[in-house]
C-alpha atoms as a PDB file:
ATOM      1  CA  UNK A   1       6.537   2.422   1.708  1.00  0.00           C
ATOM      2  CA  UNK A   2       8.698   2.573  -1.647  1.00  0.00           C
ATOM      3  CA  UNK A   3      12.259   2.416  -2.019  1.00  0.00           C
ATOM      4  CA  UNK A   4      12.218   6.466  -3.083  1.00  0.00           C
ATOM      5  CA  UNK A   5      10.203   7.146   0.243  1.00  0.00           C
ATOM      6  CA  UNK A   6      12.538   5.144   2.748  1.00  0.00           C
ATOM      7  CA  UNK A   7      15.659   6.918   1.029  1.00  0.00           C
ATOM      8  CA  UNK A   8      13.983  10.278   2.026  1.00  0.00           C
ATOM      9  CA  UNK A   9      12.677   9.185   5.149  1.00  0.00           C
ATOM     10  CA  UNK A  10      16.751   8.460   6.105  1.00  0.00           C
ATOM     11  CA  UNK A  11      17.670  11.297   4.626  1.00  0.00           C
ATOM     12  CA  UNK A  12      15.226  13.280   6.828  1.00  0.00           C
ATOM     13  CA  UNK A  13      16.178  11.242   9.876  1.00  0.00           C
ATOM     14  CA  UNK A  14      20.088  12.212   8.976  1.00  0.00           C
ATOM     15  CA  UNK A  15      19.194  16.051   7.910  1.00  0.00           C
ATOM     16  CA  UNK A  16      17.559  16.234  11.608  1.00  0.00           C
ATOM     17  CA  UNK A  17      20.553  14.667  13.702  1.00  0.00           C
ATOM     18  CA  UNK A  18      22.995  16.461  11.533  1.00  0.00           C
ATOM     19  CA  UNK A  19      21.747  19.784  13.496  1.00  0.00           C
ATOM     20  CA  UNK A  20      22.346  18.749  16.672  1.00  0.00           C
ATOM     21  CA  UNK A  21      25.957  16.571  15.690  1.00  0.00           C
ATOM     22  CA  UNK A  22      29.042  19.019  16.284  1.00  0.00           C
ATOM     23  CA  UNK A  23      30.186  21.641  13.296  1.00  0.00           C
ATOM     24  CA  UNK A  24      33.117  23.326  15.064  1.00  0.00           C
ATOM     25  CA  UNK A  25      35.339  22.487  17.796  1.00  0.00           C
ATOM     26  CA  UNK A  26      36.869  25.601  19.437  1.00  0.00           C
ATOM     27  CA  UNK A  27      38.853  25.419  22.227  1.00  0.00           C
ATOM     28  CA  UNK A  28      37.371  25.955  25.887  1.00  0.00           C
ATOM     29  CA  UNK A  29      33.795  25.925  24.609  1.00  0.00           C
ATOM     30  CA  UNK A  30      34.095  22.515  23.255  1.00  0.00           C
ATOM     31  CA  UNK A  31      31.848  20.920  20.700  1.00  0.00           C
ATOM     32  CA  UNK A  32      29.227  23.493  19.070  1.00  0.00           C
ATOM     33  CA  UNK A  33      26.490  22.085  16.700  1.00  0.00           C
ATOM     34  CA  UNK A  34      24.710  23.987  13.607  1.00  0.00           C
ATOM     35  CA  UNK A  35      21.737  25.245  15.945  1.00  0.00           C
ATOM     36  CA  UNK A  36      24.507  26.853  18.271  1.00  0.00           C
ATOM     37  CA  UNK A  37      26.298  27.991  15.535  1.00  0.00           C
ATOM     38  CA  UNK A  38      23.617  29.871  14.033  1.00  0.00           C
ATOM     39  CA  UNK A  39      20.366  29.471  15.390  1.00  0.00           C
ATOM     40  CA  UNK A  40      18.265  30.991  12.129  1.00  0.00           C
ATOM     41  CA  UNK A  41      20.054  28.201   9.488  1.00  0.00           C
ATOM     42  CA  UNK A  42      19.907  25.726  12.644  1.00  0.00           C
ATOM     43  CA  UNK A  43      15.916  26.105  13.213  1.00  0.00           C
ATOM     44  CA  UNK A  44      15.403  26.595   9.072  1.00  0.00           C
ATOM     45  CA  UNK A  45      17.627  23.123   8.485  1.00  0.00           C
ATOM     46  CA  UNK A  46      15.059  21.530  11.804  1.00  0.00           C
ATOM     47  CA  UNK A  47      12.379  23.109   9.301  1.00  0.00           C
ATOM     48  CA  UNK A  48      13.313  21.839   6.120  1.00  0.00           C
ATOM     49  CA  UNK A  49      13.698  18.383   7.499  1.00  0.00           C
ATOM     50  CA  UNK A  50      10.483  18.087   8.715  1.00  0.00           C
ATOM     51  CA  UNK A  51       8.780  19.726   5.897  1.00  0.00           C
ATOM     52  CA  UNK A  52      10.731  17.035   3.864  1.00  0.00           C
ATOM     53  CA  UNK A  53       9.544  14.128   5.951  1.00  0.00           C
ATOM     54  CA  UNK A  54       5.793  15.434   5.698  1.00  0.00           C
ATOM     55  CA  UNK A  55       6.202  15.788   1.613  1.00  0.00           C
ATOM     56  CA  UNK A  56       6.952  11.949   2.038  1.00  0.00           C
ATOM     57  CA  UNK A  57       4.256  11.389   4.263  1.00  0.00           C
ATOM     58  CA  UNK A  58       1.617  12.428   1.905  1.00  0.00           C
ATOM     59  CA  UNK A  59       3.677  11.195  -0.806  1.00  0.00           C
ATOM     60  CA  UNK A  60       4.679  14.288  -2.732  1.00  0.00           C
ATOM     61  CA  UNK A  61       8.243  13.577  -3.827  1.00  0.00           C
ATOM     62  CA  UNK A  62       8.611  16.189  -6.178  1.00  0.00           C
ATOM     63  CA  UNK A  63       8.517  18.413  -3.420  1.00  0.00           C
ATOM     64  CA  UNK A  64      11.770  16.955  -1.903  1.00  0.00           C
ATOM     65  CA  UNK A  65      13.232  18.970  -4.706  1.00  0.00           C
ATOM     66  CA  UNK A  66      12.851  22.208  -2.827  1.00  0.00           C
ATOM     67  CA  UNK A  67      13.488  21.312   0.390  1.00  0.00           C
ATOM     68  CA  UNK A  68      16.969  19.064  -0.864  1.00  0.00           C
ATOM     69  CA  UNK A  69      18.234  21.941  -2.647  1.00  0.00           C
ATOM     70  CA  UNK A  70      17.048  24.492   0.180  1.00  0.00           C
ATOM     71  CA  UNK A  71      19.095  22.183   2.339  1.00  0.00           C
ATOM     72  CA  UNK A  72      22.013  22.301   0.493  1.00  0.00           C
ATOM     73  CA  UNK A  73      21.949  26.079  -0.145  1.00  0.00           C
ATOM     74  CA  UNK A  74      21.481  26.615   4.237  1.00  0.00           C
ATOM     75  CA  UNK A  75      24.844  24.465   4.690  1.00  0.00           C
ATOM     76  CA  UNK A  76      27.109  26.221   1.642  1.00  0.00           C
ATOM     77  CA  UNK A  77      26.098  29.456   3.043  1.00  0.00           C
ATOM     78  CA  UNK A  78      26.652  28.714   6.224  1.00  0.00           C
ATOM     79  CA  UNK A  79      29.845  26.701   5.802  1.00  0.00           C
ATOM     80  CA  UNK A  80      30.976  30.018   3.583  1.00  0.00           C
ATOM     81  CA  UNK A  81      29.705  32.499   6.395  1.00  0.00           C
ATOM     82  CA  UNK A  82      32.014  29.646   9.397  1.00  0.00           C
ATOM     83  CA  UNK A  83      35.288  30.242   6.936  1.00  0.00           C
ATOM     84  CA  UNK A  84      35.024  33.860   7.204  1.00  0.00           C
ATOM     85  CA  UNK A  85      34.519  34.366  10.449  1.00  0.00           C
ATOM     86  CA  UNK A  86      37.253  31.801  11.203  1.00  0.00           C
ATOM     87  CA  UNK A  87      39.346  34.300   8.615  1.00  0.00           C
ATOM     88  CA  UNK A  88      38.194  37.344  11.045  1.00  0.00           C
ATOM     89  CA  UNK A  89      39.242  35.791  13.890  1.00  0.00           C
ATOM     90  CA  UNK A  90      42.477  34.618  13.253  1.00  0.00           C
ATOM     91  CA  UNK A  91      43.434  37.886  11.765  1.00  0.00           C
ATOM     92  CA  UNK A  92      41.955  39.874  14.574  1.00  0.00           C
ATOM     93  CA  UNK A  93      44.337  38.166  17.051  1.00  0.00           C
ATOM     94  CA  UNK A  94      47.519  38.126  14.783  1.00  0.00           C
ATOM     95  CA  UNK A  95      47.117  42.005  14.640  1.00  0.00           C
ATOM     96  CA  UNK A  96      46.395  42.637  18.149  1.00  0.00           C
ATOM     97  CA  UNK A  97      49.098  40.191  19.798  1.00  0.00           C
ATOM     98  CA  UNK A  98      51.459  40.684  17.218  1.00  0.00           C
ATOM     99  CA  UNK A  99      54.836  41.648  19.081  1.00  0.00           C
ATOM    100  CA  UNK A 100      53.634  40.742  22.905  1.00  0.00           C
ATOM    101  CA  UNK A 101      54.657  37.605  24.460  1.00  0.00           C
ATOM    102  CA  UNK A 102      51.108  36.345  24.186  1.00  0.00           C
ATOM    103  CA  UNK A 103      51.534  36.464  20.058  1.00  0.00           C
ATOM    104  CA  UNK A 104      52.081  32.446  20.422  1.00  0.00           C
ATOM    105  CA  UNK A 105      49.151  31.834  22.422  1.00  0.00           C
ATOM    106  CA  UNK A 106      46.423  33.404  20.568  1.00  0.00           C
ATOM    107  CA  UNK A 107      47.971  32.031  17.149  1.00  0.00           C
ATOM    108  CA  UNK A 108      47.687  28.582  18.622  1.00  0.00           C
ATOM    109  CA  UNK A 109      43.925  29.220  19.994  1.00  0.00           C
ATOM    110  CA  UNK A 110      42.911  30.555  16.773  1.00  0.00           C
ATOM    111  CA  UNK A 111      44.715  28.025  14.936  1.00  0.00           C
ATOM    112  CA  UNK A 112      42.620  25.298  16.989  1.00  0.00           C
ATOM    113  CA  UNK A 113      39.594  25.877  16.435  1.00  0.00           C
ATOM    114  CA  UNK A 114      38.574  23.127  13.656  1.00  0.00           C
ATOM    115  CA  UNK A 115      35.208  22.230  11.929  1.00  0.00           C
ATOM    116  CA  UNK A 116      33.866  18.865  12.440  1.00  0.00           C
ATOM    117  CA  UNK A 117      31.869  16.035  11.317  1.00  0.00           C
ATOM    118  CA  UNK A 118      28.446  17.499  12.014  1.00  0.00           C
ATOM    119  CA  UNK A 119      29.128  18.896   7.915  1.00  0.00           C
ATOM    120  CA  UNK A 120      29.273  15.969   6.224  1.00  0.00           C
ATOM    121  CA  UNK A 121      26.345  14.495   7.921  1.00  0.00           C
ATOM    122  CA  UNK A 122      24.104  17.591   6.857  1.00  0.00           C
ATOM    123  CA  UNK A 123      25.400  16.717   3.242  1.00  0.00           C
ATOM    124  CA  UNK A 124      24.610  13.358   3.412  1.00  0.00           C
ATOM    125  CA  UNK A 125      21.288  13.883   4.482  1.00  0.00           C
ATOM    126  CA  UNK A 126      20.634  16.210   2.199  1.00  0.00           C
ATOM    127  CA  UNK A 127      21.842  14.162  -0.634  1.00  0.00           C
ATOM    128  CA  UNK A 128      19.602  11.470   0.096  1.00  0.00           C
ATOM    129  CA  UNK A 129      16.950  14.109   0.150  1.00  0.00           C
ATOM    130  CA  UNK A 130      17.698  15.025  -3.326  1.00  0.00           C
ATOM    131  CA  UNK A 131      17.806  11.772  -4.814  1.00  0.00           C
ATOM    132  CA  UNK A 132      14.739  10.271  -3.503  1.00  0.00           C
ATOM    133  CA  UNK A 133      13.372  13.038  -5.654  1.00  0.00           C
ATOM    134  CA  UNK A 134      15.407  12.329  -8.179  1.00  0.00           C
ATOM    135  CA  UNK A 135      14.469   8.692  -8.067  1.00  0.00           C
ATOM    136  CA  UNK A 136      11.806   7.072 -10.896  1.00  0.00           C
ATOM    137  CA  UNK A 137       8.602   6.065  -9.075  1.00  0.00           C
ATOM    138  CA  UNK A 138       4.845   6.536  -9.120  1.00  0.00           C
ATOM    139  CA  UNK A 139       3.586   9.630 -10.557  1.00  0.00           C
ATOM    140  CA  UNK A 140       2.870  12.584  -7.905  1.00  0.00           C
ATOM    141  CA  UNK A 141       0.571  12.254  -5.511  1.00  0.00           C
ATOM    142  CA  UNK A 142      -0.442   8.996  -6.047  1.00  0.00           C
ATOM    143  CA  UNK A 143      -2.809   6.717  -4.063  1.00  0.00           C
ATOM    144  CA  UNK A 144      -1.095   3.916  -2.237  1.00  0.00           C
ATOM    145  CA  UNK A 145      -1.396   0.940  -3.475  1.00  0.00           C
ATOM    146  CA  UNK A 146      -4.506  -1.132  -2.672  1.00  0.00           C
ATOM    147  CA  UNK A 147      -3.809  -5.233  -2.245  1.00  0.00           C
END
């Protein structure tokens, strides 16, 4: 295995926990990872990391191009898509408690929900996604080496 495919192969390994490792933190509900979050950019991130794994397999790096990028583009859209709805949220209960006594408590429930770590490992494998394909090896699809 080359130094190019072991980067991708941890970067696959890392893409695939990353779904299942908590995004958001909201109050009562506890912990909620990307699949929960959104179960179409959970099961195409579960996708792209296995498609990325199998490009390393049969040693197509260049291909980890696509699915790195594809990666990348599923997380800022869905990190994007989190913040608004966050946005919607904690405007929807300013304007409908604003003025009772319960004004305080839905501020502070809003104002606790809170992303979480599960992001940054989805970036990181990603990254390493990206640069084993960016990395200088053996031409595409080349034979393993005989010894």
């Amino acid at each position: 295995m080359t130094k190019r495919q072991l980067i991708g192969s941890i970067g696959c390994i890392i893409l695939l926990l990353g779904v299942f490792a908590p995004v958001v933190k909201a109050p009562v509900v506890g912990g909620i990872n990307f699949l929960n979050d959104n179960k179409t950019s959970g099961a195409i991130m579960l996708v792209l990391a296995i498609v990325s794994y199998v490009l390393i397999r049969f040693r197509y790096i260049k291909g980890l191009w696509a699915t790195g990028l594809a990666s990348f583009g599923v997380i800022i859209v869905s990190f994007i898509r989190l913040q608004r709805r966050l946005h919607e949220i904690r405007s929807d209960v300013d304007s409908s408690l604003a003025g009772t006594p319960l004004s305080g408590l839905g501020d502070f429930a809003s104002k606790s929900i809170q992303v979480q770590w599960g992001w940054a490992v989805l970036i990181i494998g990603a990254a390493l996604i990206v640069l084993a394909a960016s990395m200088a090896g053996p031409p595409v699809l080349a034979p393993p080496k005989q010894e």
